[in-house]
PDB file of N, CA and C in Angstrom:
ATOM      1  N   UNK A   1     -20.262-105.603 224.048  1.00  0.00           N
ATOM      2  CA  UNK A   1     -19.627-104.612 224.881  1.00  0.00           C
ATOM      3  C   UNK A   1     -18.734-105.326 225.901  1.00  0.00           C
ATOM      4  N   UNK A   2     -17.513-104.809 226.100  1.00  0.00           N
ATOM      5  CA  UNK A   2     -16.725-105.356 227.037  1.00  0.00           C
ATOM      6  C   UNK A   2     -16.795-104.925 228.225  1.00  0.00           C
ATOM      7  N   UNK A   3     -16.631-105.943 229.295  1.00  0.00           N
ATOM      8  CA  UNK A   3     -16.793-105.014 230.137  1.00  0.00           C
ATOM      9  C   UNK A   3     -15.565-106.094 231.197  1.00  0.00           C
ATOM     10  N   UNK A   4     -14.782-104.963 232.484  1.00  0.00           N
ATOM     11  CA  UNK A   4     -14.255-105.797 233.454  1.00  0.00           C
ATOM     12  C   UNK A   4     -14.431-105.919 234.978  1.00  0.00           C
ATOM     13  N   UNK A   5     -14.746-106.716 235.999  1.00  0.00           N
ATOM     14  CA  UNK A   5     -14.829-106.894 236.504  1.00  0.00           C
ATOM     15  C   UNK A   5     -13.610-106.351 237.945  1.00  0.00           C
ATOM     16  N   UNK A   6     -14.215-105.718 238.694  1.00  0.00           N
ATOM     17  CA  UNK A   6     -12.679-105.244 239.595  1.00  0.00           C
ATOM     18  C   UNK A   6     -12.775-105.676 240.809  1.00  0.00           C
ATOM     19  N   UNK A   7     -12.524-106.715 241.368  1.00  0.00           N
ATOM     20  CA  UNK A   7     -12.723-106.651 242.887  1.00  0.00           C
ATOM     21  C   UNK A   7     -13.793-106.668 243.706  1.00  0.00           C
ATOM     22  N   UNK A   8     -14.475-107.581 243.623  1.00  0.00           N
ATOM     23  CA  UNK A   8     -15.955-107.313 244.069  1.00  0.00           C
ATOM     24  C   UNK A   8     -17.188-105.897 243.667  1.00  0.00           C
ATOM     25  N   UNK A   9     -16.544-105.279 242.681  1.00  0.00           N
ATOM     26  CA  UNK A   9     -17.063-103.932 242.289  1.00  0.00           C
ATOM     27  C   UNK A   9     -17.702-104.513 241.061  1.00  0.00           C
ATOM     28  N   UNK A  10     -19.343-103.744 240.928  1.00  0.00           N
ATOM     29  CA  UNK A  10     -19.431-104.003 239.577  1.00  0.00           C
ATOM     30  C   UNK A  10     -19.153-103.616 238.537  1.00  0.00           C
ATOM     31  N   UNK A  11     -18.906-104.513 237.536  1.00  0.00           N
ATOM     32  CA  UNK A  11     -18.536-104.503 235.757  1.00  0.00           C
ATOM     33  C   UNK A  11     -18.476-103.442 235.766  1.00  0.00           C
ATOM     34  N   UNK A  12     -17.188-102.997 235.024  1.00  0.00           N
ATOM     35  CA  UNK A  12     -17.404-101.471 234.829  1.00  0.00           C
ATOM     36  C   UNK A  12     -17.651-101.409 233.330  1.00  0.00           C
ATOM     37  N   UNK A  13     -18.195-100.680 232.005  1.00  0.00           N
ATOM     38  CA  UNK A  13     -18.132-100.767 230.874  1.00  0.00           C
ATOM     39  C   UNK A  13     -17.950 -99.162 230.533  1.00  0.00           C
ATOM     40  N   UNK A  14     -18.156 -99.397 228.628  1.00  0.00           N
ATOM     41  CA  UNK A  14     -17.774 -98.151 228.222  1.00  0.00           C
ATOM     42  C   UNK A  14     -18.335 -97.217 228.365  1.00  0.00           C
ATOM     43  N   UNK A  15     -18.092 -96.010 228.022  1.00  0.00           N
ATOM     44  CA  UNK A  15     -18.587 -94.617 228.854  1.00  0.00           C
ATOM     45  C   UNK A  15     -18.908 -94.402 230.086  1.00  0.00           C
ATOM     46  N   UNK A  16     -18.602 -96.039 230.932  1.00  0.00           N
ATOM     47  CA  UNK A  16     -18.861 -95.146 232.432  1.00  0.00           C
ATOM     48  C   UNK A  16     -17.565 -94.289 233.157  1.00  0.00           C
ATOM     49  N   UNK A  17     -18.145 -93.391 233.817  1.00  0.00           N
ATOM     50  CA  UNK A  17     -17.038 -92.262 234.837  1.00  0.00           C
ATOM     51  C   UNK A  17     -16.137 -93.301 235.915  1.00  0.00           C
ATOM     52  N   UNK A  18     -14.849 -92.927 235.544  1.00  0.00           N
ATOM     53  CA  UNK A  18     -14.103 -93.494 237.180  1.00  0.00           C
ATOM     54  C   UNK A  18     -12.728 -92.239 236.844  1.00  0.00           C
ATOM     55  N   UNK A  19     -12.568 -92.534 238.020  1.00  0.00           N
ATOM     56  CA  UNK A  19     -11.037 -91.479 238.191  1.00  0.00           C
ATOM     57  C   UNK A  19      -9.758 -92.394 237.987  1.00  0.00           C
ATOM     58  N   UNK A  20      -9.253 -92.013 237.085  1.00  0.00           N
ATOM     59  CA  UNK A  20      -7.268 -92.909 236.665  1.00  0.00           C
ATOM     60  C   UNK A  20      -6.750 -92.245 236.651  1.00  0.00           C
ATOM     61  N   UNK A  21      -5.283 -92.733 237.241  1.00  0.00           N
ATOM     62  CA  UNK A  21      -3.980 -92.187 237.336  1.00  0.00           C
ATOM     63  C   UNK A  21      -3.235 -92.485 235.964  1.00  0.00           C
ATOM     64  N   UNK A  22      -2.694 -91.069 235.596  1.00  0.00           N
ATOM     65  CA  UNK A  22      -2.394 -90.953 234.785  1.00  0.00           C
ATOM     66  C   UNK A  22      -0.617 -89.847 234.544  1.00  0.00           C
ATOM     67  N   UNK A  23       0.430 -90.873 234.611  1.00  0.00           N
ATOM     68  CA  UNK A  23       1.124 -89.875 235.178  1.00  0.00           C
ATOM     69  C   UNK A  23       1.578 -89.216 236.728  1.00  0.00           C
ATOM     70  N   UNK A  24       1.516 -88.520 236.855  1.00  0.00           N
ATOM     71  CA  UNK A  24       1.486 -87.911 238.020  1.00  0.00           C
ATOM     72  C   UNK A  24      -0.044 -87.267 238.744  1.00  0.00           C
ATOM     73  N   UNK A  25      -0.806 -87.343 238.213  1.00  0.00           N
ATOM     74  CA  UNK A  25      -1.959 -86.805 238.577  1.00  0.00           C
ATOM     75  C   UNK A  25      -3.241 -87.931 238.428  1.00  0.00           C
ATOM     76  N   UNK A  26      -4.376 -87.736 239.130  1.00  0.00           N
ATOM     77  CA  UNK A  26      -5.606 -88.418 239.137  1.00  0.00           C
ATOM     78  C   UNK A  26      -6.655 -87.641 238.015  1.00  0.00           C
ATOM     79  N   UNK A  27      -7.427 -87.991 237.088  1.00  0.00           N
ATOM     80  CA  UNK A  27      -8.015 -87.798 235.943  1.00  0.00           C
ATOM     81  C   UNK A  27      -9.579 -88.385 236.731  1.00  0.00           C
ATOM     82  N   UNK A  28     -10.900 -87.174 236.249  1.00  0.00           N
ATOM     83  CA  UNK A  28     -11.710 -87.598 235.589  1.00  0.00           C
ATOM     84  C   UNK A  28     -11.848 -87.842 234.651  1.00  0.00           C
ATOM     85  N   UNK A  29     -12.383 -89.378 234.186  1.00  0.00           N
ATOM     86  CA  UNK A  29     -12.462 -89.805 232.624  1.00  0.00           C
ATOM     87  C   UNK A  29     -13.597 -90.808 232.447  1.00  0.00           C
ATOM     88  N   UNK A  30     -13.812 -90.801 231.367  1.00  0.00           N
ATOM     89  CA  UNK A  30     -15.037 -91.775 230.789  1.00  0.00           C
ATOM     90  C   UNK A  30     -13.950 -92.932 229.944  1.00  0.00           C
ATOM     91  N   UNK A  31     -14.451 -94.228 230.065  1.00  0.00           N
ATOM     92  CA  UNK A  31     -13.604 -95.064 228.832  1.00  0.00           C
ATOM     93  C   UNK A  31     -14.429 -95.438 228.051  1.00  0.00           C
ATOM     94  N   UNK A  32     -13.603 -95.361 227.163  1.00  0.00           N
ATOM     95  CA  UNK A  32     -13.950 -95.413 225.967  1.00  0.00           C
ATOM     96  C   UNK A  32     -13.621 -96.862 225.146  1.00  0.00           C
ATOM     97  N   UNK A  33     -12.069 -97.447 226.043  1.00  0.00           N
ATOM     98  CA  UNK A  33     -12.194 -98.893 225.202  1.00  0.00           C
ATOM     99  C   UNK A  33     -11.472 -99.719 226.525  1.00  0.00           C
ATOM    100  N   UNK A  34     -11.721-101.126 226.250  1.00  0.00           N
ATOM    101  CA  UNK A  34     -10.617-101.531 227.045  1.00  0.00           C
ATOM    102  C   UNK A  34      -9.494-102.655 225.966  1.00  0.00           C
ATOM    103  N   UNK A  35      -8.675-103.324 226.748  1.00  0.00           N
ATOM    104  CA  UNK A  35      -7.802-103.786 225.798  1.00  0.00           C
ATOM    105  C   UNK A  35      -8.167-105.081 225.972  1.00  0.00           C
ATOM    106  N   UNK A  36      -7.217-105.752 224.684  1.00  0.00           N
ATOM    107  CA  UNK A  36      -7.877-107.465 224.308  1.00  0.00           C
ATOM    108  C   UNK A  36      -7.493-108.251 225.516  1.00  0.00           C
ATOM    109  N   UNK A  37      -6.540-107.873 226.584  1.00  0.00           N
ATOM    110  CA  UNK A  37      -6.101-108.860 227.384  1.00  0.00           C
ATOM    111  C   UNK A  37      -7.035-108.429 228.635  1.00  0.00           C
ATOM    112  N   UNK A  38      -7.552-106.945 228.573  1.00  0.00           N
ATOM    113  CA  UNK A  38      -8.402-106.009 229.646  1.00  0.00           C
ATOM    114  C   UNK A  38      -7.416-106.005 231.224  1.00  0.00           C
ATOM    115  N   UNK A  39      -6.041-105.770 230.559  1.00  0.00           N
ATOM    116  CA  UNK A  39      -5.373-105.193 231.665  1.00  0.00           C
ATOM    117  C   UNK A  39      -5.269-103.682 231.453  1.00  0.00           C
ATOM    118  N   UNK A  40      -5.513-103.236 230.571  1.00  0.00           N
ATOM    119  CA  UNK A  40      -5.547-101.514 230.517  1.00  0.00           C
ATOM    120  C   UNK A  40      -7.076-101.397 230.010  1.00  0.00           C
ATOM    121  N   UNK A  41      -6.807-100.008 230.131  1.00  0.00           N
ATOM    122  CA  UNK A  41      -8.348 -99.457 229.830  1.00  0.00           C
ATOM    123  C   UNK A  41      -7.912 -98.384 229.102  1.00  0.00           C
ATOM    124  N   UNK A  42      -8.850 -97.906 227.973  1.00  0.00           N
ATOM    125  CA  UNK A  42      -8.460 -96.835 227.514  1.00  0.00           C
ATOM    126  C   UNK A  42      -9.846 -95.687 227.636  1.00  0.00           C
ATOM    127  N   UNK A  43      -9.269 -94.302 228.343  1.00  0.00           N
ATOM    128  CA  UNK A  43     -10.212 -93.297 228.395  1.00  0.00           C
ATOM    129  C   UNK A  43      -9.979 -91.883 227.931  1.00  0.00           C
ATOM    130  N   UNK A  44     -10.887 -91.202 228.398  1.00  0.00           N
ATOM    131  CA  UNK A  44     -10.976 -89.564 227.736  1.00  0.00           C
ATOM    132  C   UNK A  44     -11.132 -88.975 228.710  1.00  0.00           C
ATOM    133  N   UNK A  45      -9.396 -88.337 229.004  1.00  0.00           N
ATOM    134  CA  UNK A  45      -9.461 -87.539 230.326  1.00  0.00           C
ATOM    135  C   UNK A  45      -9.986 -85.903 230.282  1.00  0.00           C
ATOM    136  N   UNK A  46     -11.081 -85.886 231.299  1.00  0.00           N
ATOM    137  CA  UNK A  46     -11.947 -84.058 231.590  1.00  0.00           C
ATOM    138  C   UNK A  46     -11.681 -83.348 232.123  1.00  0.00           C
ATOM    139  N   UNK A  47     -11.045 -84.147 233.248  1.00  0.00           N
ATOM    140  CA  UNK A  47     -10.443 -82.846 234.622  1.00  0.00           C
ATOM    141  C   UNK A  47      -9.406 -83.786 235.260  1.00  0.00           C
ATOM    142  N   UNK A  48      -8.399 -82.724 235.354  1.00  0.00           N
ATOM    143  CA  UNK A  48      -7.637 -82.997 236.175  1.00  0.00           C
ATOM    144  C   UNK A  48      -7.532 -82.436 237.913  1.00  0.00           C
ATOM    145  N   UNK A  49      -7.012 -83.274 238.931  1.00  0.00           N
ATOM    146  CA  UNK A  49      -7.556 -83.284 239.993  1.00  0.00           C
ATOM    147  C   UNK A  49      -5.831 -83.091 240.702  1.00  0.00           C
ATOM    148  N   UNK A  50      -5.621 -81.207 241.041  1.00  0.00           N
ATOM    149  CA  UNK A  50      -4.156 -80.764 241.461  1.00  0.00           C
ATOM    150  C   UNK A  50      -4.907 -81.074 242.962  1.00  0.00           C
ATOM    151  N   UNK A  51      -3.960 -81.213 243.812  1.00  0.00           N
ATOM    152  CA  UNK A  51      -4.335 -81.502 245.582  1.00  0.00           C
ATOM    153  C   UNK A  51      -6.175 -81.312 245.879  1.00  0.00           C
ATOM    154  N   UNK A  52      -6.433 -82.352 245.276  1.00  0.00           N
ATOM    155  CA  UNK A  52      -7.564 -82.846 245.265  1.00  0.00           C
ATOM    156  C   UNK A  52      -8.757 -81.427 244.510  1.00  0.00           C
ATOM    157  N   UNK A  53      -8.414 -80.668 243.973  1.00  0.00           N
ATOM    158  CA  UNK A  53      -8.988 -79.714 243.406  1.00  0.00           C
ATOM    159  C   UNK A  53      -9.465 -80.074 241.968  1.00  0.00           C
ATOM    160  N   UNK A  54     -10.374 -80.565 241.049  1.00  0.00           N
ATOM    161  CA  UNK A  54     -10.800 -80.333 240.116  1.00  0.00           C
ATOM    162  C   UNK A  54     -10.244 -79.007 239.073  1.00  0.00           C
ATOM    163  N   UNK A  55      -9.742 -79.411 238.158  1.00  0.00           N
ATOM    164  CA  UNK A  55      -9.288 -78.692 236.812  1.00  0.00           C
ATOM    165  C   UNK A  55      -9.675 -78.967 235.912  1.00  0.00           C
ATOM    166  N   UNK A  56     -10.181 -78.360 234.896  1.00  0.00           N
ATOM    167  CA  UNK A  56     -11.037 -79.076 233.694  1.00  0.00           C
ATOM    168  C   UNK A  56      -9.997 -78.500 232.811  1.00  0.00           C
ATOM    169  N   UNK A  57      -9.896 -79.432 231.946  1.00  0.00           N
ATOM    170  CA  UNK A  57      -8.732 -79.729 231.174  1.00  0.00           C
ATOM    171  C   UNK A  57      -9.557 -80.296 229.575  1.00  0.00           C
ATOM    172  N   UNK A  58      -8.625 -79.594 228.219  1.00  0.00           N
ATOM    173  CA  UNK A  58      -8.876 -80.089 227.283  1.00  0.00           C
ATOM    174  C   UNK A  58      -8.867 -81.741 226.924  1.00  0.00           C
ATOM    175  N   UNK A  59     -10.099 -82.020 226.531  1.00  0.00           N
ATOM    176  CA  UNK A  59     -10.489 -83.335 226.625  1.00  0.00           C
ATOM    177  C   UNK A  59      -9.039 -84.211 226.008  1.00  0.00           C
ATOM    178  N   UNK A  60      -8.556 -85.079 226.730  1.00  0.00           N
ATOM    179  CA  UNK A  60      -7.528 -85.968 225.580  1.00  0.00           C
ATOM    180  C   UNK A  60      -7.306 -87.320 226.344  1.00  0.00           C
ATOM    181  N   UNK A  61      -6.890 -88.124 225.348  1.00  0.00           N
ATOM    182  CA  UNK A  61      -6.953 -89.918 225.372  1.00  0.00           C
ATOM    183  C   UNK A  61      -5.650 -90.211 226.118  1.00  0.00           C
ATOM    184  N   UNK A  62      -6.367 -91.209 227.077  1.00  0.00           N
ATOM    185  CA  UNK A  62      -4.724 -91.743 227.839  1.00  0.00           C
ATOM    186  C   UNK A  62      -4.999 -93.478 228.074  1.00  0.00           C
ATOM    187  N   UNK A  63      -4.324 -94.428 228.094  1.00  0.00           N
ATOM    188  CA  UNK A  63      -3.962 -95.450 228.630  1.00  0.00           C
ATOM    189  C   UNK A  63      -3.818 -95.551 229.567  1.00  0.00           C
ATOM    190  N   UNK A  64      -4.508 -96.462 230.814  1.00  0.00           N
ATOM    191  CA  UNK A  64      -4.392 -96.892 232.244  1.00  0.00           C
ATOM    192  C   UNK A  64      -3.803 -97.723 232.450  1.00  0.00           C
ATOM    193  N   UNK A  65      -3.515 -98.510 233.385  1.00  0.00           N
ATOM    194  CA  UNK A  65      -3.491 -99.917 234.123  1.00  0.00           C
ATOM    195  C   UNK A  65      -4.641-100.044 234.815  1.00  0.00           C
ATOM    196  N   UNK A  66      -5.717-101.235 234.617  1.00  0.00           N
ATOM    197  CA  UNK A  66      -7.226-101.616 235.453  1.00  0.00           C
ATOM    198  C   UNK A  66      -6.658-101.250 236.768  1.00  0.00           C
ATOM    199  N   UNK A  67      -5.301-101.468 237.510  1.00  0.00           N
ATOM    200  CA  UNK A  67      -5.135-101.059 238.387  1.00  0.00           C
ATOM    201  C   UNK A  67      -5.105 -99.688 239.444  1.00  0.00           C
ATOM    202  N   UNK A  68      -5.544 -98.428 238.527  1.00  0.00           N
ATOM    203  CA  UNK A  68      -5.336 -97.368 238.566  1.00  0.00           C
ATOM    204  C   UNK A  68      -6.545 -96.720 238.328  1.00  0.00           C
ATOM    205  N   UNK A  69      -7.470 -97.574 237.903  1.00  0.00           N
ATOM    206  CA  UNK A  69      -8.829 -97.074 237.891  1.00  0.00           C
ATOM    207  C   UNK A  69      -9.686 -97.216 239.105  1.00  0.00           C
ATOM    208  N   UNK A  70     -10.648 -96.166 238.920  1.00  0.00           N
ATOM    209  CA  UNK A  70     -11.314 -96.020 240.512  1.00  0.00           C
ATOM    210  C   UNK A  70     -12.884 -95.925 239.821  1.00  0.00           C
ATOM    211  N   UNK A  71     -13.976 -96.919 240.203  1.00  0.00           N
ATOM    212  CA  UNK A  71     -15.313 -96.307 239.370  1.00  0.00           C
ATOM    213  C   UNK A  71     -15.507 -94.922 239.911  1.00  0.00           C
ATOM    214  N   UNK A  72     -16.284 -94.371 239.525  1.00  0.00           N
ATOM    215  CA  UNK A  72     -17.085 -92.918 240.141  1.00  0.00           C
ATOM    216  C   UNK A  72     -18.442 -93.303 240.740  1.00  0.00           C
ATOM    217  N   UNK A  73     -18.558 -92.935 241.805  1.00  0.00           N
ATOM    218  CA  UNK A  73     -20.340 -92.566 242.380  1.00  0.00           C
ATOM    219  C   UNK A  73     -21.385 -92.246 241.484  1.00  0.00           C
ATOM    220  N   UNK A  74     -22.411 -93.377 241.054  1.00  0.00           N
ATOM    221  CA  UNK A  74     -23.003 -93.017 239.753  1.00  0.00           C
ATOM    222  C   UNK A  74     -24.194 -91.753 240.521  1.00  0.00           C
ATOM    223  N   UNK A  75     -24.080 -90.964 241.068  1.00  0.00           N
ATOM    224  CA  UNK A  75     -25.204 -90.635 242.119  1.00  0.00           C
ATOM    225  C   UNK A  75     -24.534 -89.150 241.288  1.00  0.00           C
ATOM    226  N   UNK A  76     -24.994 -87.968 241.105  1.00  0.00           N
ATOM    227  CA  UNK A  76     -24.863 -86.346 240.480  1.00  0.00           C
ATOM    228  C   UNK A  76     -25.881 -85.532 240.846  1.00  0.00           C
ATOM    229  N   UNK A  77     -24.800 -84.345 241.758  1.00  0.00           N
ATOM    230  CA  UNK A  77     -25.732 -83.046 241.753  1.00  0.00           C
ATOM    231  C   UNK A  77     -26.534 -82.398 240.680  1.00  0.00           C
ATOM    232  N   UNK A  78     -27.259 -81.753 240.689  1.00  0.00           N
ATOM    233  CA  UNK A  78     -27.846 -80.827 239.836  1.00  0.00           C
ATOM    234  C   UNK A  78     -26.591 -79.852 239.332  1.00  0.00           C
ATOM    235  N   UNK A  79     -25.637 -79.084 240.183  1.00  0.00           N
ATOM    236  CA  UNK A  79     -24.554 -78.904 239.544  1.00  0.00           C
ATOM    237  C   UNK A  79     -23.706 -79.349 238.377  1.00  0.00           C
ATOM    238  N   UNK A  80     -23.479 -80.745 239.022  1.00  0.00           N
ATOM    239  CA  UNK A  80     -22.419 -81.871 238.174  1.00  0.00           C
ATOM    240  C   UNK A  80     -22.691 -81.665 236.997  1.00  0.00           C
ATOM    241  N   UNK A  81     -24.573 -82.355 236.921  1.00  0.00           N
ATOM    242  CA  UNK A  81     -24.712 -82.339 235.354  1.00  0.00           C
ATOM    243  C   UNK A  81     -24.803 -81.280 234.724  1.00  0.00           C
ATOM    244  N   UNK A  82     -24.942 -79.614 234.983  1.00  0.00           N
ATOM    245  CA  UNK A  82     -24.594 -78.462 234.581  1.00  0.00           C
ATOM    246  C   UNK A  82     -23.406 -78.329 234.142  1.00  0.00           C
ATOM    247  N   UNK A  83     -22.767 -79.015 234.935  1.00  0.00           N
ATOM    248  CA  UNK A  83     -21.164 -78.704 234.306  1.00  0.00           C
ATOM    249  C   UNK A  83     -20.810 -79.621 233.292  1.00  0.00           C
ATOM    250  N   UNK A  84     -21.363 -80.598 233.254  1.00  0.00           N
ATOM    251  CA  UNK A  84     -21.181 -81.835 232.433  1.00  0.00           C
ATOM    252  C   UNK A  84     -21.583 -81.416 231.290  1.00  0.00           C
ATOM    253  N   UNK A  85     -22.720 -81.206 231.183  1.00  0.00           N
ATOM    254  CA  UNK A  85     -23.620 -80.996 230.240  1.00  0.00           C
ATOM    255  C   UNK A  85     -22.418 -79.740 229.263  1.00  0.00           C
ATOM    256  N   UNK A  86     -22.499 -78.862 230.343  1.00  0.00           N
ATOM    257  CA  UNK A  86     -21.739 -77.453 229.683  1.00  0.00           C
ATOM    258  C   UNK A  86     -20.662 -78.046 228.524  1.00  0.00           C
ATOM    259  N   UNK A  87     -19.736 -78.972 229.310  1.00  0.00           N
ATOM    260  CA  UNK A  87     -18.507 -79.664 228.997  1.00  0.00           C
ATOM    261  C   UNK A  87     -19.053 -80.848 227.354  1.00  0.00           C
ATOM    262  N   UNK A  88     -20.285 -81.194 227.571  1.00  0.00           N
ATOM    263  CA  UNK A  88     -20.862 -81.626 226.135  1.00  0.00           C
ATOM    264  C   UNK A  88     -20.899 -80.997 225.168  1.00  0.00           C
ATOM    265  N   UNK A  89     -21.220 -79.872 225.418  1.00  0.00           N
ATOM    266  CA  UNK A  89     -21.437 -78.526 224.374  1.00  0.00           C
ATOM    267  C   UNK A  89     -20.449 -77.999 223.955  1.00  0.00           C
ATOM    268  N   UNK A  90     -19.347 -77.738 224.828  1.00  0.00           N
ATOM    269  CA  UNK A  90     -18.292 -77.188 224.436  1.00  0.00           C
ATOM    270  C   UNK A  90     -17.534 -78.137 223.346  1.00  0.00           C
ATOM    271  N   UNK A  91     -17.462 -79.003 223.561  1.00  0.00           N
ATOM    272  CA  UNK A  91     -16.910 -80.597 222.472  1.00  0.00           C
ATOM    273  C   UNK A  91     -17.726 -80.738 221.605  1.00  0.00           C
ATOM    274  N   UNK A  92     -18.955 -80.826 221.305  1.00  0.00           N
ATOM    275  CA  UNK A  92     -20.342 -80.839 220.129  1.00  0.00           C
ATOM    276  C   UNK A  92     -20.241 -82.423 220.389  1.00  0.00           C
ATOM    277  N   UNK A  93     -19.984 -82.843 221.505  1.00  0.00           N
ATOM    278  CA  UNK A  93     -20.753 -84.231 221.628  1.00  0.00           C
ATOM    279  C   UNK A  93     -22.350 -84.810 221.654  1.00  0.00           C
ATOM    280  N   UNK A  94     -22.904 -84.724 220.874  1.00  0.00           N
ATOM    281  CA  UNK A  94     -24.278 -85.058 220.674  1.00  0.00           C
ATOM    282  C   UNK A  94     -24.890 -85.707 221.791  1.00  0.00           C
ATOM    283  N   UNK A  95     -23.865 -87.023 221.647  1.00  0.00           N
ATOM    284  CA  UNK A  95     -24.569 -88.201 222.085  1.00  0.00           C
ATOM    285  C   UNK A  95     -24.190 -88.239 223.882  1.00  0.00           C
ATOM    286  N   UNK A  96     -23.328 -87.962 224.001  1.00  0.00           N
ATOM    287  CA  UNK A  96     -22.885 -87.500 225.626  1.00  0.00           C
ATOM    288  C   UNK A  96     -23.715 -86.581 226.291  1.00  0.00           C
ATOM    289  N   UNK A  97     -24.311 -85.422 225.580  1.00  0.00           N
ATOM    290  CA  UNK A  97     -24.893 -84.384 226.007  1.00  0.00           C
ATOM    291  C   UNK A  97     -26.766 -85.230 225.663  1.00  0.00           C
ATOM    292  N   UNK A  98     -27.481 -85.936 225.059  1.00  0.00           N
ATOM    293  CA  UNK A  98     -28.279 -86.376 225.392  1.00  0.00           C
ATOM    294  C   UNK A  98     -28.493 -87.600 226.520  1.00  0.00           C
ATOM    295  N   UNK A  99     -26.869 -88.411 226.403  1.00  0.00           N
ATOM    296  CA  UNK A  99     -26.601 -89.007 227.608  1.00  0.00           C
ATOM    297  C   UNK A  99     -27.111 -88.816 228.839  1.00  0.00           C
ATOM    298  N   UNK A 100     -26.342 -87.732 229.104  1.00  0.00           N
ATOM    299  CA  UNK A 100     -26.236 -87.072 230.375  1.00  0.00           C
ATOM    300  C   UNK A 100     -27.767 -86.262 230.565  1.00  0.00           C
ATOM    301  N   UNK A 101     -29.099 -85.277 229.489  1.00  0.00           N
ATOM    302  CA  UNK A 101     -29.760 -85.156 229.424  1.00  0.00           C
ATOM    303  C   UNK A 101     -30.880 -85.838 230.011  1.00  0.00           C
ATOM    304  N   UNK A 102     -30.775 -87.401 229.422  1.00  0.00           N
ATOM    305  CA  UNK A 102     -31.636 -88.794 229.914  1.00  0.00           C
ATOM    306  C   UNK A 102     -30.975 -89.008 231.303  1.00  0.00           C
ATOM    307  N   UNK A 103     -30.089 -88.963 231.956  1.00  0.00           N
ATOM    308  CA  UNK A 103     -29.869 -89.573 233.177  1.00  0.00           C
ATOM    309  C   UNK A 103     -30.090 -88.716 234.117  1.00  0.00           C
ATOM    310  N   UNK A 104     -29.896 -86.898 233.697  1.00  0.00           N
ATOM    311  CA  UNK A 104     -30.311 -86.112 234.702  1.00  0.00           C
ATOM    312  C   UNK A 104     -31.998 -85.958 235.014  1.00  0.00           C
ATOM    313  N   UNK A 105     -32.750 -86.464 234.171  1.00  0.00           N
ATOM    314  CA  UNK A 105     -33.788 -86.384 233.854  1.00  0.00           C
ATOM    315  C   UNK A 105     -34.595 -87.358 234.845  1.00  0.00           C
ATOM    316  N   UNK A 106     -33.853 -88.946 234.799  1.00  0.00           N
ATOM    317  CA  UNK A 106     -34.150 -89.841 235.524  1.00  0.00           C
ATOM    318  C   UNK A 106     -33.590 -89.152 237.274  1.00  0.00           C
ATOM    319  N   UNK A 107     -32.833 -89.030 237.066  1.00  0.00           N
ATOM    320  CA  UNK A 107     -32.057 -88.742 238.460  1.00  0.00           C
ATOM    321  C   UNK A 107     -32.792 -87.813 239.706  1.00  0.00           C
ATOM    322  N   UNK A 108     -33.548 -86.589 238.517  1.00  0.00           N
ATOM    323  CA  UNK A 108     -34.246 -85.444 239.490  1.00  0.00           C
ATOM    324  C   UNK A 108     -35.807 -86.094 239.877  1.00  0.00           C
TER     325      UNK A 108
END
């Protein structure tokens, strides 16, 4: 598993949450790969974020710059993972939706 290192932050690897700019707008996304030189990252953007407002948006793949990535707070409401979870189901992601299952599980 690859993983990169940002700035005194730890390793970030695949499937973890951070927010990237993408375009004109800031993205929640999970990555999914990074690249052979690991100056980009590649993820699966969920929501898009208009003047700091959350939009959930049909899931789709974008290219970063490591520079543009932000990790996420691994810490989730009881909400979050409701919505998360919801957002598993709606996609028939199996393995995301037991993901997130096991971590809300640990979490409460």
């Amino acid at each position: 598993m690859r993983e990169k290192l940002i700035k005194g932050v730890a390793a970030l690897k695949v499937r973890d949450w951070v927010l990237a700019a993408s375009g004109r707008y800031w993205y929640m996304s999970y990555i999914d790969s990074f690249s052979k030189n690991l100056e980009t990252v590649h993820v699966t953007k969920i929501a898009r974020f208009i003047r700091g407002i959350p939009e959930n948006i049909k899931p789709a793949p974008a290219t970063c710059s490591m520079s543009l990535i932000v990790p996420l707070d691994l810490s989730l409401l009881q909400e979050d993972y409701d919505e998360l979870i919801d957002l598993a189901i709606m996609n028939a992601d199996k393995e995301w939706f037991f993901e997130l299952r096991e971590r809300m599980l640990q979490d409460v």
